[in-house]
C-alpha atoms as a PDB file:
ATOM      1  CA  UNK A   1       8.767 -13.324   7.251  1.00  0.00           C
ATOM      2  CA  UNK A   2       7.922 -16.603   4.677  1.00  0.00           C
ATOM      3  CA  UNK A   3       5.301 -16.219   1.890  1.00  0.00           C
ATOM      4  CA  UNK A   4       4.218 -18.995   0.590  1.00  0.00           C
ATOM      5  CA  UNK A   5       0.232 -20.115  -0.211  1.00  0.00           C
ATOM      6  CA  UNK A   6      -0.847 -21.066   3.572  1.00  0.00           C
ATOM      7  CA  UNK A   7       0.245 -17.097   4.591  1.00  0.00           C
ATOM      8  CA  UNK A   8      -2.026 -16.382   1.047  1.00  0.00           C
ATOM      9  CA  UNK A   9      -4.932 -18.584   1.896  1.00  0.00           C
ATOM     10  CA  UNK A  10      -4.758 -17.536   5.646  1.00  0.00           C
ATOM     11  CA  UNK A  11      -5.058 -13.547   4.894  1.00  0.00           C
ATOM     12  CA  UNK A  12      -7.707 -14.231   2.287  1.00  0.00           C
ATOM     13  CA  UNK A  13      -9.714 -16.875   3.856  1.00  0.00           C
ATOM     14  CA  UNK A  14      -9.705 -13.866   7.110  1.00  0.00           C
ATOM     15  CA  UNK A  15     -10.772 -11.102   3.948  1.00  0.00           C
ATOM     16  CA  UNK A  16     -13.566 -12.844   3.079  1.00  0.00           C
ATOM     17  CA  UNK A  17     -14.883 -13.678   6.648  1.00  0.00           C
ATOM     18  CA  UNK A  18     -14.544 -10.179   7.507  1.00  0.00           C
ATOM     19  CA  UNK A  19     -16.293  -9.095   4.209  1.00  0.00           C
ATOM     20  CA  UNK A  20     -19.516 -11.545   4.924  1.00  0.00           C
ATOM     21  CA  UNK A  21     -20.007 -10.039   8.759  1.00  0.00           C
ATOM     22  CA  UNK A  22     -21.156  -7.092   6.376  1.00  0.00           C
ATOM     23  CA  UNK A  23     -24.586  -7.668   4.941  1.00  0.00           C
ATOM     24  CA  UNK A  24     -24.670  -5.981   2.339  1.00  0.00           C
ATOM     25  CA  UNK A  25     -21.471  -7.465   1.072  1.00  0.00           C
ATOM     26  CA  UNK A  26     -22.810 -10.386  -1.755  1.00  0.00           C
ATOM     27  CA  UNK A  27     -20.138 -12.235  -2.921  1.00  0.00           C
ATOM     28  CA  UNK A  28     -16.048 -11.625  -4.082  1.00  0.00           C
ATOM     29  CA  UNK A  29     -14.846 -12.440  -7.146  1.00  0.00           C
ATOM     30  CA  UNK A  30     -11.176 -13.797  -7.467  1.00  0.00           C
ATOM     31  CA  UNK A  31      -9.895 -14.244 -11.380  1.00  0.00           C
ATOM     32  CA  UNK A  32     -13.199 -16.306 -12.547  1.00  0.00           C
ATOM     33  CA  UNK A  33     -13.825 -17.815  -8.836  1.00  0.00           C
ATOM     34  CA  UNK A  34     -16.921 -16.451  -7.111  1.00  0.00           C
ATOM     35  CA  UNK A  35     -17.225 -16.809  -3.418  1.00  0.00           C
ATOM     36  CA  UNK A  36     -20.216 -16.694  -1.589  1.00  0.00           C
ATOM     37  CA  UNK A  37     -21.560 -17.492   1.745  1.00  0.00           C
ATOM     38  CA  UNK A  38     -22.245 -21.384   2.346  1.00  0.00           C
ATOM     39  CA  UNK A  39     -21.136 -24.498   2.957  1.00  0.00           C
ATOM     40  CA  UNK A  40     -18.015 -24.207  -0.743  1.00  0.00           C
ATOM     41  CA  UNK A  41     -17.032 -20.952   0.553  1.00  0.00           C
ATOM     42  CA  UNK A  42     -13.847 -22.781   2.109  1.00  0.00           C
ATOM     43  CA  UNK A  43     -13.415 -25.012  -1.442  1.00  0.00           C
ATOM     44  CA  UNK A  44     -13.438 -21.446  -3.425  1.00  0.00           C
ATOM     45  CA  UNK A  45     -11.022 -20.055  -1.411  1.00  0.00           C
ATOM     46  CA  UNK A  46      -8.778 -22.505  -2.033  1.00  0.00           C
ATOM     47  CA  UNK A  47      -9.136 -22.398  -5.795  1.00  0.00           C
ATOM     48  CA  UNK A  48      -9.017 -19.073  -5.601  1.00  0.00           C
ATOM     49  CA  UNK A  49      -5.218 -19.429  -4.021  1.00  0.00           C
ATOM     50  CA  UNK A  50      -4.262 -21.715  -6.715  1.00  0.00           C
ATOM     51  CA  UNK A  51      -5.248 -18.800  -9.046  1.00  0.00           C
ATOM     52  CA  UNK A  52      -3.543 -15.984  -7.864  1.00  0.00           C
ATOM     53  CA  UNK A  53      -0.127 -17.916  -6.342  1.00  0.00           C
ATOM     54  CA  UNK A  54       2.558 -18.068  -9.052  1.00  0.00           C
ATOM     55  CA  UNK A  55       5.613 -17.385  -6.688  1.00  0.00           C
ATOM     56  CA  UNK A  56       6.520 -15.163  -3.468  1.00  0.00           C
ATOM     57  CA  UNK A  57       5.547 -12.212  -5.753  1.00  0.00           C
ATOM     58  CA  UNK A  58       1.997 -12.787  -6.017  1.00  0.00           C
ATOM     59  CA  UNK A  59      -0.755 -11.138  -5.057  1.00  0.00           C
ATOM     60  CA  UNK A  60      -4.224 -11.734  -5.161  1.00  0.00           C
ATOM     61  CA  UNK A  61      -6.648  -9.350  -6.936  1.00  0.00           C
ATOM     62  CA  UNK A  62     -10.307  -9.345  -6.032  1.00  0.00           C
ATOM     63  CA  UNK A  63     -13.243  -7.671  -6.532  1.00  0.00           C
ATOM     64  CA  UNK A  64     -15.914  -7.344  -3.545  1.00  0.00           C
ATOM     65  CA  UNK A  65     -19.679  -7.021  -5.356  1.00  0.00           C
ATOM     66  CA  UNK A  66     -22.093  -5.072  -2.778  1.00  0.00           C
ATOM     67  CA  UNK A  67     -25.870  -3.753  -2.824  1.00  0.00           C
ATOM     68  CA  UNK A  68     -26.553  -0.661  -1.552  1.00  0.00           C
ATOM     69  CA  UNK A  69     -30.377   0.705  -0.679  1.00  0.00           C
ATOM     70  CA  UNK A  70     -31.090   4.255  -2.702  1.00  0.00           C
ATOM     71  CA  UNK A  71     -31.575   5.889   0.631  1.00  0.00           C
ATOM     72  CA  UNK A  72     -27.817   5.063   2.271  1.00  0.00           C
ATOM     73  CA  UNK A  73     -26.422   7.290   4.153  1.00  0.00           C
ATOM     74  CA  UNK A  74     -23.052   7.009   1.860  1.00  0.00           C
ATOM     75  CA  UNK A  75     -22.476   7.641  -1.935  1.00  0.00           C
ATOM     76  CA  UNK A  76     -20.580   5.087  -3.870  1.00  0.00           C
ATOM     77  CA  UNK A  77     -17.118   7.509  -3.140  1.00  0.00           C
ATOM     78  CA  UNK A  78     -17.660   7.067   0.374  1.00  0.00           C
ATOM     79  CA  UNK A  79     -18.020   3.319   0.297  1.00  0.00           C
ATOM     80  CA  UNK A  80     -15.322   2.535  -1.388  1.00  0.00           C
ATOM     81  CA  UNK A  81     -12.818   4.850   0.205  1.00  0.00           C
ATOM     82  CA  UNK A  82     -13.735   3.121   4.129  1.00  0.00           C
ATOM     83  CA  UNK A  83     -11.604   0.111   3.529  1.00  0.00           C
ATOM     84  CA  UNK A  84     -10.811   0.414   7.166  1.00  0.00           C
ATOM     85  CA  UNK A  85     -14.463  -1.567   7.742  1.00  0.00           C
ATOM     86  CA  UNK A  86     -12.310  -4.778   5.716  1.00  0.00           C
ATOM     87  CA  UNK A  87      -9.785  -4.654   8.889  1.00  0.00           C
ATOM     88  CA  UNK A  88      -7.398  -3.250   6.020  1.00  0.00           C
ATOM     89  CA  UNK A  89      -6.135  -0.271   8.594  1.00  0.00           C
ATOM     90  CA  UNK A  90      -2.643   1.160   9.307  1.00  0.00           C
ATOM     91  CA  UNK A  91      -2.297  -1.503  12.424  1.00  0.00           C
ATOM     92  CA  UNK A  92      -2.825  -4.170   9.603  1.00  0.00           C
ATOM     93  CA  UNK A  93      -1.473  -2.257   6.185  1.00  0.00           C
ATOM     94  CA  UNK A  94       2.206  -0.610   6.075  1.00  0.00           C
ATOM     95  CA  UNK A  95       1.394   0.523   2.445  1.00  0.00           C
ATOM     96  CA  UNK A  96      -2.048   1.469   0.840  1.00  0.00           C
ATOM     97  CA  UNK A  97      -3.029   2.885  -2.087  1.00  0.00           C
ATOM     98  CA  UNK A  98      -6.849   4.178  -3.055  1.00  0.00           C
ATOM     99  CA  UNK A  99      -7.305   4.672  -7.178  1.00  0.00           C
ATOM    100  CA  UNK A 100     -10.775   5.948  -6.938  1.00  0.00           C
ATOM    101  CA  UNK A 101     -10.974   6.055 -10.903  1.00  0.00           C
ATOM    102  CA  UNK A 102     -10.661   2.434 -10.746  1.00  0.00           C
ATOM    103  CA  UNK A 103     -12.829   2.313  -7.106  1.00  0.00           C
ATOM    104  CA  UNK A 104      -9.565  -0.253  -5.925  1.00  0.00           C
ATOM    105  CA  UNK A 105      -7.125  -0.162  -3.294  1.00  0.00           C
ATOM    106  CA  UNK A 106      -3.677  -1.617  -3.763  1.00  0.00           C
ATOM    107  CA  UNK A 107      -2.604  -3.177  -0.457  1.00  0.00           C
ATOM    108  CA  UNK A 108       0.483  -4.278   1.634  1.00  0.00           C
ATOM    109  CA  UNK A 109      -0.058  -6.232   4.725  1.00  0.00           C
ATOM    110  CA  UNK A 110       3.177  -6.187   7.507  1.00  0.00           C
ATOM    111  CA  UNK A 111       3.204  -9.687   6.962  1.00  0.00           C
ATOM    112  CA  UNK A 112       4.173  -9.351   3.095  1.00  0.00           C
ATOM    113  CA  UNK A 113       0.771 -10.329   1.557  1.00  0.00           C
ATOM    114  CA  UNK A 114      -0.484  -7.857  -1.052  1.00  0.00           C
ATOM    115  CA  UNK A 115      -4.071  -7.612  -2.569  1.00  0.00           C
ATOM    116  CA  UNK A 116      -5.841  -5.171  -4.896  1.00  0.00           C
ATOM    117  CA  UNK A 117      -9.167  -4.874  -3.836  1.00  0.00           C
ATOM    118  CA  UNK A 118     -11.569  -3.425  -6.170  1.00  0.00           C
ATOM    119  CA  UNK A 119     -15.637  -2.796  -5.826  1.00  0.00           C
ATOM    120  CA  UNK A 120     -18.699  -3.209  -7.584  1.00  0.00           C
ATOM    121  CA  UNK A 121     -21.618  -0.871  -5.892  1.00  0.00           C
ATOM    122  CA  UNK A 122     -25.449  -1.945  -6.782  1.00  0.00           C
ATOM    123  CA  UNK A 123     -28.108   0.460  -6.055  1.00  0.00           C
ATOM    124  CA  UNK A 124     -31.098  -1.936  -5.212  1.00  0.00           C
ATOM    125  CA  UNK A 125     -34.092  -0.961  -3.144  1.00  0.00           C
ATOM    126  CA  UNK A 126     -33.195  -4.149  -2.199  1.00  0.00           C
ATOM    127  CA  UNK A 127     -30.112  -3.413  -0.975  1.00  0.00           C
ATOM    128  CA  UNK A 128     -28.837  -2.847   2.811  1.00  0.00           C
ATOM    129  CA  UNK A 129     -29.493   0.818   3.947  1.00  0.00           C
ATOM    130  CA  UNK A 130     -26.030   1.955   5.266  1.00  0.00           C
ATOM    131  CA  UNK A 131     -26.007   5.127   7.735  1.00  0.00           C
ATOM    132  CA  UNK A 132     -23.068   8.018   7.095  1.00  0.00           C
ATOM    133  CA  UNK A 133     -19.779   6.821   7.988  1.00  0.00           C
ATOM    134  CA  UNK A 134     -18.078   8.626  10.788  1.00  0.00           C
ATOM    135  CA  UNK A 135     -15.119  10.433  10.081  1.00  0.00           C
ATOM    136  CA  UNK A 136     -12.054   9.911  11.215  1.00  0.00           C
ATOM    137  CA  UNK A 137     -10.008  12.342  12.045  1.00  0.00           C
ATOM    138  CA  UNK A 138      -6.255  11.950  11.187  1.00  0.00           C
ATOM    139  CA  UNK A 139      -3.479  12.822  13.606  1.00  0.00           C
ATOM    140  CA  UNK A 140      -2.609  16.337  13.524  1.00  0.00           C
ATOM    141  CA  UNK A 141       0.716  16.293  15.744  1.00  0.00           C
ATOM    142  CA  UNK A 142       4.055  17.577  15.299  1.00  0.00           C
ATOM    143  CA  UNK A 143       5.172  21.017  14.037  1.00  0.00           C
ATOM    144  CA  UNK A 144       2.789  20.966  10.612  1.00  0.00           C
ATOM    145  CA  UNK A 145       0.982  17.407  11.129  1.00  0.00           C
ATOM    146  CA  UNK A 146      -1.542  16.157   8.910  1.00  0.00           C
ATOM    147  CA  UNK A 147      -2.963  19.559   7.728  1.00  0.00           C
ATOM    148  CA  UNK A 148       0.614  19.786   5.697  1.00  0.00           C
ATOM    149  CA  UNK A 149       1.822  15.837   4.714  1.00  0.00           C
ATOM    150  CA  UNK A 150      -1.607  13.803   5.083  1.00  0.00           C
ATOM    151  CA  UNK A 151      -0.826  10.209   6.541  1.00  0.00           C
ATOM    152  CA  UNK A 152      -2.340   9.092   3.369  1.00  0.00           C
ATOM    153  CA  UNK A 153       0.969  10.051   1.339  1.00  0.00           C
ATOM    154  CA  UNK A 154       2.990   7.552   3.464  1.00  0.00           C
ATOM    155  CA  UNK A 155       0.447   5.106   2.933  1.00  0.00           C
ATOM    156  CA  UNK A 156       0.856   5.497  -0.600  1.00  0.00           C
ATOM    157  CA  UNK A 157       4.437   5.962  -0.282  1.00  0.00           C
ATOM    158  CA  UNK A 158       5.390   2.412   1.337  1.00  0.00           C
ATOM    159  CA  UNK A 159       2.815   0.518  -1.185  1.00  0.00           C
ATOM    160  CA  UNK A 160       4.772   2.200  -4.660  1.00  0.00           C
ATOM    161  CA  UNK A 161       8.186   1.349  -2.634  1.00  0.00           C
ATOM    162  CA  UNK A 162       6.918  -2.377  -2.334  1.00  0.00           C
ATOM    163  CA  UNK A 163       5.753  -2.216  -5.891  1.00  0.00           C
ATOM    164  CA  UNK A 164       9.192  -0.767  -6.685  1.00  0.00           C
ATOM    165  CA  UNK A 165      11.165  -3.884  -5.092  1.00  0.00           C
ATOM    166  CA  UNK A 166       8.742  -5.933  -6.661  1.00  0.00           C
ATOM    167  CA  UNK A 167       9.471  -4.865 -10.254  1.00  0.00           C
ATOM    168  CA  UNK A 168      12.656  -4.990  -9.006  1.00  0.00           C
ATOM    169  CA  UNK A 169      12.870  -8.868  -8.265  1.00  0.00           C
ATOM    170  CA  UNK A 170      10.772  -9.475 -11.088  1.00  0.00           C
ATOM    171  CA  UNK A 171      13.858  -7.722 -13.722  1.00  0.00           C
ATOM    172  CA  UNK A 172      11.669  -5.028 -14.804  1.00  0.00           C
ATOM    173  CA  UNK A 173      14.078  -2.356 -13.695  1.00  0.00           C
ATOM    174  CA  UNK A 174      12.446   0.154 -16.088  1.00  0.00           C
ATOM    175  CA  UNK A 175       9.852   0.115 -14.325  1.00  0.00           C
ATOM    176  CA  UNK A 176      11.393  -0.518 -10.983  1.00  0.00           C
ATOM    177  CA  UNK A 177      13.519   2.694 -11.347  1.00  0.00           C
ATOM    178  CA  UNK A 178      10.217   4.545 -12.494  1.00  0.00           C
ATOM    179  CA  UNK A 179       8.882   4.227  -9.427  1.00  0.00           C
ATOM    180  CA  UNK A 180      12.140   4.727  -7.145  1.00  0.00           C
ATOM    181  CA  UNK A 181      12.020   7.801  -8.578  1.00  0.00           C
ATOM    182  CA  UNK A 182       8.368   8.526  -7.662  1.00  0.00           C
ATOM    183  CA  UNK A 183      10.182   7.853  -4.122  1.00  0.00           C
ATOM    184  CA  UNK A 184      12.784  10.014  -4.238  1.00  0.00           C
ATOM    185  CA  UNK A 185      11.069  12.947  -5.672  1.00  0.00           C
ATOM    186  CA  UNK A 186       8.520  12.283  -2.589  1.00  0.00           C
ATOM    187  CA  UNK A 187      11.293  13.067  -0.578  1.00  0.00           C
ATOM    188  CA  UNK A 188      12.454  16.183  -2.269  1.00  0.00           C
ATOM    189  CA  UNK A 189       8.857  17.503  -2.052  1.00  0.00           C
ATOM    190  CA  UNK A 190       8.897  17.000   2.378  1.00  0.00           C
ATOM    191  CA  UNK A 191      12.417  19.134   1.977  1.00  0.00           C
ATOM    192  CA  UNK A 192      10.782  21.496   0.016  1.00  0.00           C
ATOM    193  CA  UNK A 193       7.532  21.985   2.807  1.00  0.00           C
ATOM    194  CA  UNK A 194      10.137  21.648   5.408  1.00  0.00           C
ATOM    195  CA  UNK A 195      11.972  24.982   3.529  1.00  0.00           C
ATOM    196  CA  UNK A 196       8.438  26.660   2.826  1.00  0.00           C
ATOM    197  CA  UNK A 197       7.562  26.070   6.803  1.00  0.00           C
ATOM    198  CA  UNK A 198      11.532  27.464   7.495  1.00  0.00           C
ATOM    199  CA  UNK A 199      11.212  30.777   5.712  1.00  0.00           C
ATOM    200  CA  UNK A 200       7.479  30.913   6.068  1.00  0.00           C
ATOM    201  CA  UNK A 201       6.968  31.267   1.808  1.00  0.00           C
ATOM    202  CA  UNK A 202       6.292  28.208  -0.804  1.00  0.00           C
ATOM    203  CA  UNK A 203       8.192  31.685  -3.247  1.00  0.00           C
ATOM    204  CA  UNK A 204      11.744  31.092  -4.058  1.00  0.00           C
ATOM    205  CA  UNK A 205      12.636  33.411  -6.753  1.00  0.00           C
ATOM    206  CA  UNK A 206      16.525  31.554  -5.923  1.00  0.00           C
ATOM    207  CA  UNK A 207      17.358  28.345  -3.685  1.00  0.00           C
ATOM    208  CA  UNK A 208      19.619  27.918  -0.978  1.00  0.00           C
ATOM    209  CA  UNK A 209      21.763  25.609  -2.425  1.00  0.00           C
ATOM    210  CA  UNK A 210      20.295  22.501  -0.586  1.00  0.00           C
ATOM    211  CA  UNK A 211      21.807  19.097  -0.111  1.00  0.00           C
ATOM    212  CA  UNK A 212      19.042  16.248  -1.572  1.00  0.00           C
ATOM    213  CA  UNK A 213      18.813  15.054   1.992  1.00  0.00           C
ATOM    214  CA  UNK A 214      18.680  11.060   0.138  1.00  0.00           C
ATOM    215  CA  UNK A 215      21.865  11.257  -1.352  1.00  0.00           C
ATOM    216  CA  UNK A 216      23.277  10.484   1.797  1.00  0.00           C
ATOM    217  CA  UNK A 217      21.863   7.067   1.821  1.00  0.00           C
ATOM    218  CA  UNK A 218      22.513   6.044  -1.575  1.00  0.00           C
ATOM    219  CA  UNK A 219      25.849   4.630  -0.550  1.00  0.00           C
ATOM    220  CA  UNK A 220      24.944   2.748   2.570  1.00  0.00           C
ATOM    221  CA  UNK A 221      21.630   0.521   0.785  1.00  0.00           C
ATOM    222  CA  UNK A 222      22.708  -3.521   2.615  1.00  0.00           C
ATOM    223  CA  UNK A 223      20.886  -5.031  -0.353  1.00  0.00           C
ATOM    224  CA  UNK A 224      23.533  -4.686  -3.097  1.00  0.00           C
ATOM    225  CA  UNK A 225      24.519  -7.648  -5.647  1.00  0.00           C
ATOM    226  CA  UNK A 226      26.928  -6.992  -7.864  1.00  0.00           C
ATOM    227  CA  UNK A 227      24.613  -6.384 -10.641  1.00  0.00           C
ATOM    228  CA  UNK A 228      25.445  -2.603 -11.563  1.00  0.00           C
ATOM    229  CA  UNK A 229      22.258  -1.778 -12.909  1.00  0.00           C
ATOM    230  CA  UNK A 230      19.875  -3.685 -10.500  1.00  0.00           C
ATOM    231  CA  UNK A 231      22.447  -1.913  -7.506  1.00  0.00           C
ATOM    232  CA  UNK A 232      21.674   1.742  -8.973  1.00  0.00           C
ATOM    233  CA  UNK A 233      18.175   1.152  -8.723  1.00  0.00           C
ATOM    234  CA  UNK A 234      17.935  -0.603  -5.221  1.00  0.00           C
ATOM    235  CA  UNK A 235      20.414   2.671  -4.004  1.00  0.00           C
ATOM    236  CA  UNK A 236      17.265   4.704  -4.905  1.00  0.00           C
ATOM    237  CA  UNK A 237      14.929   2.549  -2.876  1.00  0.00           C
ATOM    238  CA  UNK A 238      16.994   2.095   0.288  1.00  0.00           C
ATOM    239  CA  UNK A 239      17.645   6.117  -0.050  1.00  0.00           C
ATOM    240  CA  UNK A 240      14.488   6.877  -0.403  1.00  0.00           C
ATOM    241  CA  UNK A 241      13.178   4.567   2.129  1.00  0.00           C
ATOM    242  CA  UNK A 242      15.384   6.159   4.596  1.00  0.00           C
ATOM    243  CA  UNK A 243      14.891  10.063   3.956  1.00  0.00           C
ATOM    244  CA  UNK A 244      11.309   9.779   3.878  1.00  0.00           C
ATOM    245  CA  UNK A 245      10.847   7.845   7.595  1.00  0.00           C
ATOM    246  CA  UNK A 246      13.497  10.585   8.667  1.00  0.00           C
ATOM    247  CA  UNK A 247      11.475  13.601   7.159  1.00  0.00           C
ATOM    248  CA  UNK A 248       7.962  12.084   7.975  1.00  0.00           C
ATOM    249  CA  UNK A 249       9.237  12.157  11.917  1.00  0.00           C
ATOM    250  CA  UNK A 250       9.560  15.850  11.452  1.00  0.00           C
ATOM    251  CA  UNK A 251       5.662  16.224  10.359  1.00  0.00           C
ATOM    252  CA  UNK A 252       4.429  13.487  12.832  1.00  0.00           C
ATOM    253  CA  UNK A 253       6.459  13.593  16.411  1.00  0.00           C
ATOM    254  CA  UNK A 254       4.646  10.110  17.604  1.00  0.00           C
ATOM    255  CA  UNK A 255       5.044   8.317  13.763  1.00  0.00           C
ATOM    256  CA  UNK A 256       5.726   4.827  14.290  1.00  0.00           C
ATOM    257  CA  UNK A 257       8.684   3.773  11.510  1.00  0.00           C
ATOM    258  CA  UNK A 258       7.364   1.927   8.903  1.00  0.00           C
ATOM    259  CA  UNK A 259      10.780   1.123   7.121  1.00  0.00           C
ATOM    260  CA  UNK A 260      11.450  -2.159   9.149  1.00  0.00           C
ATOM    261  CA  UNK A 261       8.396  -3.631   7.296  1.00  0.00           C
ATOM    262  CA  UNK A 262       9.731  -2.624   3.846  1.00  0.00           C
ATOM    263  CA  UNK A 263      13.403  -3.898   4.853  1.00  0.00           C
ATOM    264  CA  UNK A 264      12.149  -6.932   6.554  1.00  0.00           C
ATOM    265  CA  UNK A 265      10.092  -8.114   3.293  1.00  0.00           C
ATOM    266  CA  UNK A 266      13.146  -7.127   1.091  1.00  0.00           C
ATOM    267  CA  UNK A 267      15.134  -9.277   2.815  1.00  0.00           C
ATOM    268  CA  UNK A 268      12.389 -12.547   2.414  1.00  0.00           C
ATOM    269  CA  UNK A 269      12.220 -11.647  -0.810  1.00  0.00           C
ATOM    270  CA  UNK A 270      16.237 -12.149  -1.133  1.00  0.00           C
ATOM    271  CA  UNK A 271      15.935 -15.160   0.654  1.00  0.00           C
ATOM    272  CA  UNK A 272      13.315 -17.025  -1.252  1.00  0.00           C
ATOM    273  CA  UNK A 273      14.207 -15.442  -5.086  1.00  0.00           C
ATOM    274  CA  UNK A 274      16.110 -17.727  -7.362  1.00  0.00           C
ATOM    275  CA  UNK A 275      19.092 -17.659  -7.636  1.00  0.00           C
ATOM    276  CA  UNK A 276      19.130 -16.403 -11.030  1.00  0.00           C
ATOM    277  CA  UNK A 277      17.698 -13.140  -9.926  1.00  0.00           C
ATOM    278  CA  UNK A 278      20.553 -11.834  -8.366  1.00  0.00           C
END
């Protein structure tokens, strides 16, 4: 894995094509770049790019502007929730994260590209007149499945770890170690079904006196510097990264491990950091 502003341009330039084959998809806003359908659509990308690249940390945020007929089969909610119509689906995403207060999704690509990709409904009787989305149903295998940890928690989960290590490269380890937290306490919560599902009560007037299933981990994390502080926090990651994948498989027999991704795009980020990170 390399990031540099081709991979950027590459995964936007494919956003946007995907967003036009949608009619009633008018134009995306990067920063103060508008890009529309035409002949400079190619040009804006590229500015666009130069916007949003400051170093193999960057993202690019964007906002996709749509108009919607009265008489759509779909409110603004369900709109903005199918992100899966983008391409931006769990064979393309290894983290995702919906903020519906915001109508934005916060996204991480298995290639290491991230966006946050917001929208702007209009309600025109000019708009396009969208039918009800089908739903999709989720995968409901293993001993509790989706009906006890949704696969939308380990979406979320994987996008806060990469915004964890991202913090964590950029020396904001307060809020790095925020958020490794948020991880860890993820993980505490599956032991906690996994007990409820055991003894068949979520009531515990005492405990049993459990191991944290992460602290295990905390002493094997491959990522270490030397830095004590920056090392207690990327313990907490690798940990949590760990426990969760090993938990998850007990909720979802057929999960595919997402870790790898998360690993593999810590280690380009150790590779192309400065020096005078570590």
């Amino acid at each position: 894995m390399h990031l540099d502003q081709e991979m950027m341009k590459a995964e936007l330039t494919a956003l946007v094509n995907r967003a036009f084959s949608l009619p009633e998809v008018k134009c995306i806003r990067v920063r103060d770049t508008v890009i529309c359908r035409g002949r400079e659509k190619a040009d804006r990308i590229c500015e666009a790019v130069e916007k949003s690249w400051h170093d193999y940390l960057s993202d690019v945020d964007l906002r996709i502007e749509v108009q919607l007929h009265p008489d759509s089969g779909v409110t603004q909610e369900e709109y903005t929730a199918g992100i899966e119509r983008f391409g931006f689906d769990r064979e393309t995403c290894f983290g995702r994260s919906f903020i519906p207060q915001k109508s934005m999704w916060r996204l991480a690509l298995k290639n290491g590209v991230r966006f946050d990709v917001g929208f702007s409904v209009e309600w025109s009787p000019e708009g396009e007149k969208l039918a009800a989305f089908p739903q999709v149903e989720e995968d409901e295998d293993g001993p509790v499945g989706e009906l006890v940890w949704p696969m939308k928690r380990a979406d979320a989960f994987w996008f806060v770890q990469v915004q964890a290590l991202g913090k964590l490269f950029r020396n904001d380890y307060l809020i790095a170690d925020h958020l490794a937290h948020m991880g860890l306490n993820e993980t505490l919560e599956q032991q906690m079904v996994m007990r409820d599902i055991r003894y068949g009560t979520n009531h515990h007037r005492y405990g049993y006196a459990e191991k944290r299933g992460y602290e295990e981990y905390l002493e094997e994390c491959p990522f270490l510097t030397g830095d004590k502080n920056r090392d207690a926090i990327a313990r907490k990651l690798y940990a949590a990264a760990m426990a969760y994948e090993e938990y998850l498989n007990c909720f979802h027999t057929n999960w595919n491990d997402q870790s790898w991704y998360f690993f593999d795009l810590w280690e380009c980020y150790e590779r192309q950091g400065k020096p005078d990170v570590y």
